[in-house]
Protein backbone atom coordinates (compact mmCIF):
# COMPACT_ATOMS: atom_id res chain seq x y z
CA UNK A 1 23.93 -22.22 0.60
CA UNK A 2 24.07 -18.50 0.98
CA UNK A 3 24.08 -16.33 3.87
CA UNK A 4 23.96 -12.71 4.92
CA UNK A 5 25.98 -12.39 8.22
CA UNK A 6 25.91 -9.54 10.57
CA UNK A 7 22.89 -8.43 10.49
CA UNK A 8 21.21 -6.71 13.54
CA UNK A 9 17.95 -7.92 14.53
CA UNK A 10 16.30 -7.00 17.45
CA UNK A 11 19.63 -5.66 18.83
CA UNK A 12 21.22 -8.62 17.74
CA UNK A 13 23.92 -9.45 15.78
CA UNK A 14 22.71 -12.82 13.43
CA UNK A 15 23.66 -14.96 10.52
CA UNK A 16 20.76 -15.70 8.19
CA UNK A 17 21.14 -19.12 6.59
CA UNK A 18 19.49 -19.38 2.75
CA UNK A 19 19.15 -22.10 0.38
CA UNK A 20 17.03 -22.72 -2.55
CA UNK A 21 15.25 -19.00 -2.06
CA UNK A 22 13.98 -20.15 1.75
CA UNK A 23 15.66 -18.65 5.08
CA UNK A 24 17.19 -22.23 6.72
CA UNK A 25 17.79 -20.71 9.79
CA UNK A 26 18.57 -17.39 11.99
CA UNK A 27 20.90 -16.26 14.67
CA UNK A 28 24.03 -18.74 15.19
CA UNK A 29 26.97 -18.53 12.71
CA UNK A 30 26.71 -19.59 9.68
CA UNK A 31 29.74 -21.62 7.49
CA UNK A 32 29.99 -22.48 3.68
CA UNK A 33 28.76 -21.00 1.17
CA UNK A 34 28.45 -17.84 -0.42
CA UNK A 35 28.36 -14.81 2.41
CA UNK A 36 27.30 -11.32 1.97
CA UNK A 37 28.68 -9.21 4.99
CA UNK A 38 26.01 -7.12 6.52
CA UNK A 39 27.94 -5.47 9.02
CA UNK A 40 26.94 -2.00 10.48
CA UNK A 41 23.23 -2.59 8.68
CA UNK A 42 19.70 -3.59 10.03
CA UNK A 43 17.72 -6.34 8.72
CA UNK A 44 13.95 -7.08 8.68
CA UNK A 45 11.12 -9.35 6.66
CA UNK A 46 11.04 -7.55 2.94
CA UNK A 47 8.07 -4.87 2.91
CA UNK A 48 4.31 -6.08 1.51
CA UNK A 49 2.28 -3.25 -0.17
CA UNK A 50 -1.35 -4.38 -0.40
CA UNK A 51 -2.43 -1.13 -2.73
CA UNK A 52 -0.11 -0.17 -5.65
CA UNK A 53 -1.45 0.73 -8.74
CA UNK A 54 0.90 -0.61 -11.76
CA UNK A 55 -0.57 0.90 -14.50
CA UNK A 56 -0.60 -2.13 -16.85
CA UNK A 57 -2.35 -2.99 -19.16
CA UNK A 58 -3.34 0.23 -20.85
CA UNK A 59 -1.31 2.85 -19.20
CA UNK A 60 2.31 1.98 -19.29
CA UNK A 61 3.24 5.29 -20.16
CA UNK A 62 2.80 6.28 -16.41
CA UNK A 63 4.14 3.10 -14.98
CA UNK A 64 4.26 -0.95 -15.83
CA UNK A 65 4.94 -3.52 -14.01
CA UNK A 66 8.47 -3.76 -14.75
CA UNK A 67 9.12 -0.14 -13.65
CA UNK A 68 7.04 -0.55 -10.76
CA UNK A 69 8.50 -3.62 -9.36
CA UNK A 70 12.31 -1.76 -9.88
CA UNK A 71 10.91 0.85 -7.86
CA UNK A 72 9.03 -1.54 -5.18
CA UNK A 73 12.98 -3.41 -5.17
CA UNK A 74 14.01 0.48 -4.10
CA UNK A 75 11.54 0.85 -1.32
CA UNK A 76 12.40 -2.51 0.07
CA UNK A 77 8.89 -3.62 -1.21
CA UNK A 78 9.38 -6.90 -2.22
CA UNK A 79 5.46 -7.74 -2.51
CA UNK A 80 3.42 -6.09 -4.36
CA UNK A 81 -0.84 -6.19 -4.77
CA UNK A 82 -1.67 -4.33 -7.66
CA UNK A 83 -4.99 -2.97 -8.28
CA UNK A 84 -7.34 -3.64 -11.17
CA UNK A 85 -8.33 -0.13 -12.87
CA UNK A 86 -6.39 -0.72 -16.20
CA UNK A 87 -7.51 -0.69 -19.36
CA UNK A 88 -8.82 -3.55 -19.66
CA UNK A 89 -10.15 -3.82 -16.26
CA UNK A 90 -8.58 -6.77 -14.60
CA UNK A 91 -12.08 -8.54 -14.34
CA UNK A 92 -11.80 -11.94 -15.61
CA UNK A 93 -9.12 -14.88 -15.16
CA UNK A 94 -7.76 -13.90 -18.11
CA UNK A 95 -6.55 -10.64 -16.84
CA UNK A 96 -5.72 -12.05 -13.89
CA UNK A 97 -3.24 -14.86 -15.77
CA UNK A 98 -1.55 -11.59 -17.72
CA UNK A 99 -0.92 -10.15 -14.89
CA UNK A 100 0.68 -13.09 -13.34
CA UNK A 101 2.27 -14.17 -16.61
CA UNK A 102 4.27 -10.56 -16.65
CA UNK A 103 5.14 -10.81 -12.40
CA UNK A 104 7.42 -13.82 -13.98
CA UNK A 105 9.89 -10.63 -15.28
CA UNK A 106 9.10 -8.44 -12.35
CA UNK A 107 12.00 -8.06 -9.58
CA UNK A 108 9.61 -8.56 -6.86
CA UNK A 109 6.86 -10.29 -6.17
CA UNK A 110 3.24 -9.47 -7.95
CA UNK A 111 -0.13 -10.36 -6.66
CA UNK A 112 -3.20 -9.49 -8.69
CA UNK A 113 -6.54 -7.78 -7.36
CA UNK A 114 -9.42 -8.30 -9.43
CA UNK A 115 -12.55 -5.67 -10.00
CA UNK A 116 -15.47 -6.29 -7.82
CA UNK A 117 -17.50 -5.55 -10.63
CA UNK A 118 -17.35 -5.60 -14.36
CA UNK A 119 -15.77 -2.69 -15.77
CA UNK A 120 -15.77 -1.23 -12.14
CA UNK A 121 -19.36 0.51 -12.88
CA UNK A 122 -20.51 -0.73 -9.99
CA UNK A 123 -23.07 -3.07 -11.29
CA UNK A 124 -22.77 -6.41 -11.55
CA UNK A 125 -20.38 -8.76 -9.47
CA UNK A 126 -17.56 -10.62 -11.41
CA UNK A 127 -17.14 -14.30 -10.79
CA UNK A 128 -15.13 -14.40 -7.72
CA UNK A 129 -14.64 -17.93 -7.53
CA UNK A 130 -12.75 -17.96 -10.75
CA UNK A 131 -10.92 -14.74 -10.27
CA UNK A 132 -9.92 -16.94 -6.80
CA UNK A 133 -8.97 -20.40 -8.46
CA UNK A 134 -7.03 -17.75 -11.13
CA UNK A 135 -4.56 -16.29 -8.69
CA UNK A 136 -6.61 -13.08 -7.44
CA UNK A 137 -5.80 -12.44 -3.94
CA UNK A 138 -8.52 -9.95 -3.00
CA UNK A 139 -11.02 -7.62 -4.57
CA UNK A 140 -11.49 -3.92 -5.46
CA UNK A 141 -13.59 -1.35 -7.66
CA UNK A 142 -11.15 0.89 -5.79
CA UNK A 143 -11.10 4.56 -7.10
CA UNK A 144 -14.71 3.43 -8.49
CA UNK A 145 -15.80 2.06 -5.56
CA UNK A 146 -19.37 0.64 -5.48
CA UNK A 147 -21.92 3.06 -4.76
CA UNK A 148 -25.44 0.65 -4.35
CA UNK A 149 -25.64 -0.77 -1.03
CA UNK A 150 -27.28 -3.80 -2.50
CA UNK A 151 -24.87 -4.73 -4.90
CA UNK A 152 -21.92 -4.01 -1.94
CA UNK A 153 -23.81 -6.22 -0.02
CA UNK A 154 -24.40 -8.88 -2.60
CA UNK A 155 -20.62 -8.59 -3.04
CA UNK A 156 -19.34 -9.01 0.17
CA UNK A 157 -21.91 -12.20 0.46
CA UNK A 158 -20.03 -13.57 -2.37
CA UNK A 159 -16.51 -12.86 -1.11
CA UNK A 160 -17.64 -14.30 2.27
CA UNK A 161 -18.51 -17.58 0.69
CA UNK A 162 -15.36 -17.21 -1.47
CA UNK A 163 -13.10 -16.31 1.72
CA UNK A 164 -11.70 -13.42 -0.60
CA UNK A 165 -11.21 -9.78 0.89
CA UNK A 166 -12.42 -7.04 -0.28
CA UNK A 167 -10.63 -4.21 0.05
CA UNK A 168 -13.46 -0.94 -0.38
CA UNK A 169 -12.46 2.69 -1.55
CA UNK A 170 -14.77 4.34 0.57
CA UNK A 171 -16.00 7.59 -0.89
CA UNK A 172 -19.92 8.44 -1.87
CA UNK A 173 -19.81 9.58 -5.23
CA UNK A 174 -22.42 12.28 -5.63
CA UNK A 175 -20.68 14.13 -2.11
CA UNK A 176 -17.39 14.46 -4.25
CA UNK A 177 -18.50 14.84 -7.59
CA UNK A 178 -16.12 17.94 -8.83
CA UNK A 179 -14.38 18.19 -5.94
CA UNK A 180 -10.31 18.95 -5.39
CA UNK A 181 -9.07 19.21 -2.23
CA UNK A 182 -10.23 18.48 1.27
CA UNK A 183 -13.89 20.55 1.53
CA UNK A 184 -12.43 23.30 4.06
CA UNK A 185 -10.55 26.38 4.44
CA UNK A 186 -8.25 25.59 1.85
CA UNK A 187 -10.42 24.80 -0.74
CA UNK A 188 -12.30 28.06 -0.25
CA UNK A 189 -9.37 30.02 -0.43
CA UNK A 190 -8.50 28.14 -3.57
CA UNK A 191 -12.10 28.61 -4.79
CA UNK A 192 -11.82 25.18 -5.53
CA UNK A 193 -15.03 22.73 -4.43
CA UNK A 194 -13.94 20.62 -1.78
CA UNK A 195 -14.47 16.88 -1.28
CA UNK A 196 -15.69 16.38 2.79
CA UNK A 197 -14.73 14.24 5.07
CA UNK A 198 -18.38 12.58 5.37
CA UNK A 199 -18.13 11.53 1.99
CA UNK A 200 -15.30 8.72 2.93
CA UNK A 201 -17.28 8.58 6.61
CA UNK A 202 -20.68 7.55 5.50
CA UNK A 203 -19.04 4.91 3.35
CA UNK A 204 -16.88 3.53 5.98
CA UNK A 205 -19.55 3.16 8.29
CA UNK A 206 -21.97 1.46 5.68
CA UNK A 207 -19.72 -0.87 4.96
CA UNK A 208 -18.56 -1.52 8.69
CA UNK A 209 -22.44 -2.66 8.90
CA UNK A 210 -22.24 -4.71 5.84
CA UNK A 211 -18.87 -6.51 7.33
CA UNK A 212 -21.09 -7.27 10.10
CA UNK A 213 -24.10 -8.48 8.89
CA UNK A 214 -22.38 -10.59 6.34
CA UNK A 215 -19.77 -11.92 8.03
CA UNK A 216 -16.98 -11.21 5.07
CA UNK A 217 -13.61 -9.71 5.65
CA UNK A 218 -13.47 -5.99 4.27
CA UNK A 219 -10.22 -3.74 4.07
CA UNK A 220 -11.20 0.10 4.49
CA UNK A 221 -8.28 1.78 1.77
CA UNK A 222 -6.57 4.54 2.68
CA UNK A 223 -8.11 5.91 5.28
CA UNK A 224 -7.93 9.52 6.09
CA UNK A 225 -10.14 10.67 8.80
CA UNK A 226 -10.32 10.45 12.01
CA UNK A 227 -13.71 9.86 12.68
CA UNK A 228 -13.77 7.03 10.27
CA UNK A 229 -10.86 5.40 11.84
CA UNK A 230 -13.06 5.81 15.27
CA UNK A 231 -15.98 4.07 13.13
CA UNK A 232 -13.52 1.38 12.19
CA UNK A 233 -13.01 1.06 15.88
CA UNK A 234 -15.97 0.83 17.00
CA UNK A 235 -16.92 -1.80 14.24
CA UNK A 236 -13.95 -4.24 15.51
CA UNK A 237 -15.47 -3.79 18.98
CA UNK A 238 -18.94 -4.89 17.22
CA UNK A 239 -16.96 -7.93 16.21
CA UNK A 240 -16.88 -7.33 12.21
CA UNK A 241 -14.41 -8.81 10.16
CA UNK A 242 -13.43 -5.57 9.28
CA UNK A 243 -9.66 -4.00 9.09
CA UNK A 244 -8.18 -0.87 7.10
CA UNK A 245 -4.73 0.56 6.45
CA UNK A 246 -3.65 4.61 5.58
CA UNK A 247 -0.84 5.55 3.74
CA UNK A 248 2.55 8.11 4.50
CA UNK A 249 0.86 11.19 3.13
CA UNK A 250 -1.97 10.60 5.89
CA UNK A 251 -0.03 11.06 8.70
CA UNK A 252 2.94 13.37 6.91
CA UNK A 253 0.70 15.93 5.25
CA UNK A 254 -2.36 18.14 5.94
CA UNK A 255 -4.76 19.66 3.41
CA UNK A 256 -2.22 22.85 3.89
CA UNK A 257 0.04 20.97 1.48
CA UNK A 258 -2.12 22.40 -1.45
CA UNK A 259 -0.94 25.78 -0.81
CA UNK A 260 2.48 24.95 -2.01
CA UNK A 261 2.65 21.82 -4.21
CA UNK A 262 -0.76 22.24 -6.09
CA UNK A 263 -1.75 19.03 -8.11
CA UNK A 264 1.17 17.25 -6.62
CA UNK A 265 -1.16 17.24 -3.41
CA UNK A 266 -4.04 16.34 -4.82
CA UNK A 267 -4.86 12.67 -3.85
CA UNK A 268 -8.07 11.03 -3.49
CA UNK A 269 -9.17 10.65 -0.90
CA UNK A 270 -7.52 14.33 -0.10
CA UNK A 271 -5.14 15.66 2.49
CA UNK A 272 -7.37 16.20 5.59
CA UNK A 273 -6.78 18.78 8.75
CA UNK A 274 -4.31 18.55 11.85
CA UNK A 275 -6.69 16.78 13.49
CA UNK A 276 -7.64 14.01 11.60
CA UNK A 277 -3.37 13.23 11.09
CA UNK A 278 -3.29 13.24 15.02
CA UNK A 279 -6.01 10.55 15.00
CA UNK A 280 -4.76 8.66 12.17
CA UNK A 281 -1.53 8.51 14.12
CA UNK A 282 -3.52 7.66 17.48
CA UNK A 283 -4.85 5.02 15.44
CA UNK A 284 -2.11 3.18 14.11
CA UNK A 285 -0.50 3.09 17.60
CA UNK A 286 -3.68 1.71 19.39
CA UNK A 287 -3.64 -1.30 16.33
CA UNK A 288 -7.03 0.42 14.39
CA UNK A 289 -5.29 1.08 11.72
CA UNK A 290 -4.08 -2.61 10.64
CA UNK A 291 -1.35 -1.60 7.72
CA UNK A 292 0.29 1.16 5.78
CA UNK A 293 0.40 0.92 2.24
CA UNK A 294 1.19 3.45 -0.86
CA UNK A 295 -1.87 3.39 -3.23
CA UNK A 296 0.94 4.62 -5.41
CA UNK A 297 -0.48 5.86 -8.35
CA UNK A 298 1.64 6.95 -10.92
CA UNK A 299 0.96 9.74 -13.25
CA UNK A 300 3.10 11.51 -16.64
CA UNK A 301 4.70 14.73 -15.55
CA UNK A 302 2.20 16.20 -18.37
CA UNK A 303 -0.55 14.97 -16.08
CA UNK A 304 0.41 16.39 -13.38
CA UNK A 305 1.49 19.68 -14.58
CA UNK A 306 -2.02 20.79 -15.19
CA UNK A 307 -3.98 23.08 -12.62
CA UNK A 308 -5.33 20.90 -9.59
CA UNK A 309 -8.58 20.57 -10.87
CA UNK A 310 -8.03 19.35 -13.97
CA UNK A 311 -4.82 17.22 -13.03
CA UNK A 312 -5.56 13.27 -12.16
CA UNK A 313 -5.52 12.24 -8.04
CA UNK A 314 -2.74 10.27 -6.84
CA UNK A 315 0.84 10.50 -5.76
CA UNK A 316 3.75 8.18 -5.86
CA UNK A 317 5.10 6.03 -2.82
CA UNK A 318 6.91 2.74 -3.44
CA UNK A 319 10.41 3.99 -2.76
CA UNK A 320 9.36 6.25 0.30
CA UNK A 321 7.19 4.10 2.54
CA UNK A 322 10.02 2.50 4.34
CA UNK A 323 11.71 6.15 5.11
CA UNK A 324 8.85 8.07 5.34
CA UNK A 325 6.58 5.31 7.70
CA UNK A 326 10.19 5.12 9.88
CA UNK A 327 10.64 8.93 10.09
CA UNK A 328 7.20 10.05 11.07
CA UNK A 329 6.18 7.43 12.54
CA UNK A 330 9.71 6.93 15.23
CA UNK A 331 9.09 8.68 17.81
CA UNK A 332 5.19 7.44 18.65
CA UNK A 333 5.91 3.32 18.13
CA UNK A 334 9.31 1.23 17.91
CA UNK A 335 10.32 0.36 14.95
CA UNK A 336 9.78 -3.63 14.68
CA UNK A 337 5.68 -2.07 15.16
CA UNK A 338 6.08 0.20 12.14
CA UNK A 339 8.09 -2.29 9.77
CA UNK A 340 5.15 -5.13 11.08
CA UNK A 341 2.42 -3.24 9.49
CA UNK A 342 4.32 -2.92 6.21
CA UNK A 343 5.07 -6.41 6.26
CA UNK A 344 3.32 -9.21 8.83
CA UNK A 345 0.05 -7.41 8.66
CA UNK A 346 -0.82 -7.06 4.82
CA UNK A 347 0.40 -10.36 4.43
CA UNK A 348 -1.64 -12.10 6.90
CA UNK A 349 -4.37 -9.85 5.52
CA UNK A 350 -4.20 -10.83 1.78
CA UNK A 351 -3.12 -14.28 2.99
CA UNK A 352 -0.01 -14.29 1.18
CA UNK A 353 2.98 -16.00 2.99
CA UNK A 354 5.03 -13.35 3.08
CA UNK A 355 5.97 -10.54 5.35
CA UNK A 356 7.90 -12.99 7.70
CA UNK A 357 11.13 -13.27 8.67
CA UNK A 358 11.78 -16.77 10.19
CA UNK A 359 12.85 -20.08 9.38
CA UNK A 360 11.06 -21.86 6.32
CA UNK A 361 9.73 -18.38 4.88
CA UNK A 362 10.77 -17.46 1.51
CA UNK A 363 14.32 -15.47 2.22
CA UNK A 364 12.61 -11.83 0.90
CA UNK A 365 14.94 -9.86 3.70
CA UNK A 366 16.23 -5.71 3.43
CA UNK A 367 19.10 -4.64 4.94
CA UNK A 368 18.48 -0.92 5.83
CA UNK A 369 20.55 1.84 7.91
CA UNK A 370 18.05 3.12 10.37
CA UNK A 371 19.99 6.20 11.11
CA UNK A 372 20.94 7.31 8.06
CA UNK A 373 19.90 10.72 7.33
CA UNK A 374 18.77 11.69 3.12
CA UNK A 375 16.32 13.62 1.15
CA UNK A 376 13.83 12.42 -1.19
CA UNK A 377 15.14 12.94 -4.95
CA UNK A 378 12.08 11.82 -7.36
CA UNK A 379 15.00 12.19 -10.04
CA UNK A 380 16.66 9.25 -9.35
CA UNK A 381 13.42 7.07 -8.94
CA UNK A 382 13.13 4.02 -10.44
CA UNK A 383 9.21 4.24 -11.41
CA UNK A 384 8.52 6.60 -14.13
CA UNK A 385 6.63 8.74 -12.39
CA UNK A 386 7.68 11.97 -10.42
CA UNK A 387 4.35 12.65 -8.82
CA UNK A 388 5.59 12.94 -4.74
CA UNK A 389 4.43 16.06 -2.87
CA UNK A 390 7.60 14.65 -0.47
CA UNK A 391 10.47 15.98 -2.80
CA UNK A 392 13.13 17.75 -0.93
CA UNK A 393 11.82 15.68 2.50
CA UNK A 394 14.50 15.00 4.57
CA UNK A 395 14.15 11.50 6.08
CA UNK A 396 15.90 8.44 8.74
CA UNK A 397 16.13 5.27 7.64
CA UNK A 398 17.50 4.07 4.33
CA UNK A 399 16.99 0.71 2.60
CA UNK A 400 20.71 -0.41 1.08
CA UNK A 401 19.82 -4.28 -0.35
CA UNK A 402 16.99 -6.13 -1.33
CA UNK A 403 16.76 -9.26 -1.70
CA UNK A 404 13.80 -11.73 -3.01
CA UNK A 405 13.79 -15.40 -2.79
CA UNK A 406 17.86 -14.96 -1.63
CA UNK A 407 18.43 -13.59 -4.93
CA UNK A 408 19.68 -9.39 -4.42
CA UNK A 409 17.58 -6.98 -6.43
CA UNK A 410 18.70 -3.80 -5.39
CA UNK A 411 21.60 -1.90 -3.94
CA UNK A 412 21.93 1.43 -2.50
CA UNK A 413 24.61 3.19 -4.78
């Protein structure tokens, strides 16, 4: 028996109960056993990010699994769905099982995505029902994302039959083709070509209509406009299976960030206006937007370091989601809201039983200081990667301990 006492939840003070990895009980006082005092600190269901990319196999030099889960431990993320554009693509069961084979080492938990289609060109469906019966929790072409409506819909027909999600990078290929940043007034001051907004909007809204003919469930990644969370709204209304999450730089940053942190800012899909982070914020409040995840992608610092249209898209997140969804999210929705759709809400989505903190659930629990004040140091991340735009950010809300299956994995030092 083990058990972390003085925990506030909800306002309360409670004694979490844990034995063999599972929470026995909450609330009254616990006796015997180990005890780990969490006086003074917060305590909530460990964090589920349903869009990291690990990097392995074939890229460990940005980030592997091991690093990444040390850094998801950090963040308080203590599930983790990583995405399938490695080298090899993760496309078969076989990738799948190596994936799952090196989770056994990582500190938190690792659930596999598998490629929509073989080598993610978009052209023929992999075999979802063995991807499935391998361990694959949903499926992605992600930053390749399928670009013939006929083999999208073919795909989601599959993954319908399959009950598998698909989880849809939604950007037309041929509108973005060269571009940088957000197709706007930065980008022409930049002279850079821009990528538009109806590039991720046309998408969204074709496969909104696939969801609903179909009948499968599909996850919009990332979104970043506002218009296509209003298409994602109106599609729910329609009654498609349909839901979508954004990430922290969506409703943090505005294409403006270019200006001053170059590549570090360049993301795909990019850094839109002041308008479109209002209604991505408007959004998450009114329970459009479904989750917030990371898409961390991890670059080299050589990577990065090259001009922004040359440098690779993607920025870093795993150990700033909790601080940064907390901080800009506080003062629009309470707090149990915000840690829900980092934790409940993927969970429920990827159908993972995680995410929940109650009696019988594995005991994956952070303790966190809500009001403690600190600013974002990439130098002392865990992952190897450096690529944040959010260096120097001041922040509220810290994560101290991490726990997974009752066993601690991180501490705040």
């Amino acid at each position: 028996m083990f058990a972390v006492k003085n925990a506030i939840l909800n306002g309360e003070r409670v004694d979490i109960a844990i034995e063999n990895g599972k929470i026995v009980s909450i609330g009254g006082e616990c006796r015997g056993g180990e005890v780990f005092d969490a006086r003074g600190l917060s305590v909530c269901a460990g964090l589920v990010d349903m869009h990291v990319h690990m990097r392995e196999p074939g890229f460990e030099y940005k980030e592997d699994i091991e690093s990444a889960s040390r850094a998801a431990a950090a963040g308080g993320v203590t599930s983790a769905a990583c995405m399938p554009n490695t080298k090899p693509v993760i496309e078969d069961s076989r990738g799948v099982e190596y994936v799952l084979e090196r989770a056994k080492k990582a500190a938190v938990n690792v659930f596999p995505i598998a490629a929509v289609t073989f080598g993610q060109k978009g052209e023929k469906i992999t075999d979802f029902s063995a991807l499935k019966a391998a361990g694959a929790v949903a499926l992605s072409d992600d930053g390749s994302p399928v670009q013939n409506a006929e083999i999208a819909r073919q795909a989601f027909i599959e993954a319908k039959k399959q009950d598998m999600l698909i989880i849809s990078h939604c950007e037309d290929a041929n509108m973005v083709a060269g571009g940088v940043f957000n197709a706007g007034e930065i980008s022409k001051r930049l002279g850079l070509k821009g990528r538009p907004a109806s590039a991720e909007e046309v998408m969204v809204a074709r496969d909104v209509l696939l969801a609903l003919e179909t009948g499968a469930r599909v996850h919009i990644a990332h979104v970043s406009t506002a218009r296509s969370a209003e298409i994602i709204r109106l599609g729910k209304k329609a009654g498609a299976a349909v839901s979508c999450e954004t990430c922290p730089q969506y409703f943090w940053l505005t294409e403006e960030a270019a200006l001053e942190k170059g590549s570090l800012a360049r993301v795909n899909p990019p850094l839109r206006t002041q308008r479109d982070v209002e209604g991505i914020i408007e959004a998450i409040c009114d329970g459009t937007i479904d989750a917030i995840a990371t898409d961390h992608a991890p670059h080299s610092a050589q990577e990065k370091a090259q001009p922004p249209e040359k440098a690779p898209s993607g920025m870093i997140g795993l150990e700033t989601l909790f601080a940064l969804s907390m901080t800009g999210l506080g003062r629009y929705m309470p707090a149990g809201e915000i840690i829900k759709r980092m934790s409940a809400a993927p969970a429920a989505l990827l159908l993972i039983d995680k995410g929940e903190l109650r009696p019988g659930a594995d005991a994956d629990i952070i303790l966190f200081s809500p009001d403690e004040e600190w600013k974002i140091d990439p130098d002392k991340f865990f992952s190897k990667a450096r690529n944040t735009p959010f260096g120097g950010t001041k922040v509220k809300g810290r994560v101290k301990y991490t726990f997974v299956r009752g066993e601690k994995v991180y501490e705040d030092k």
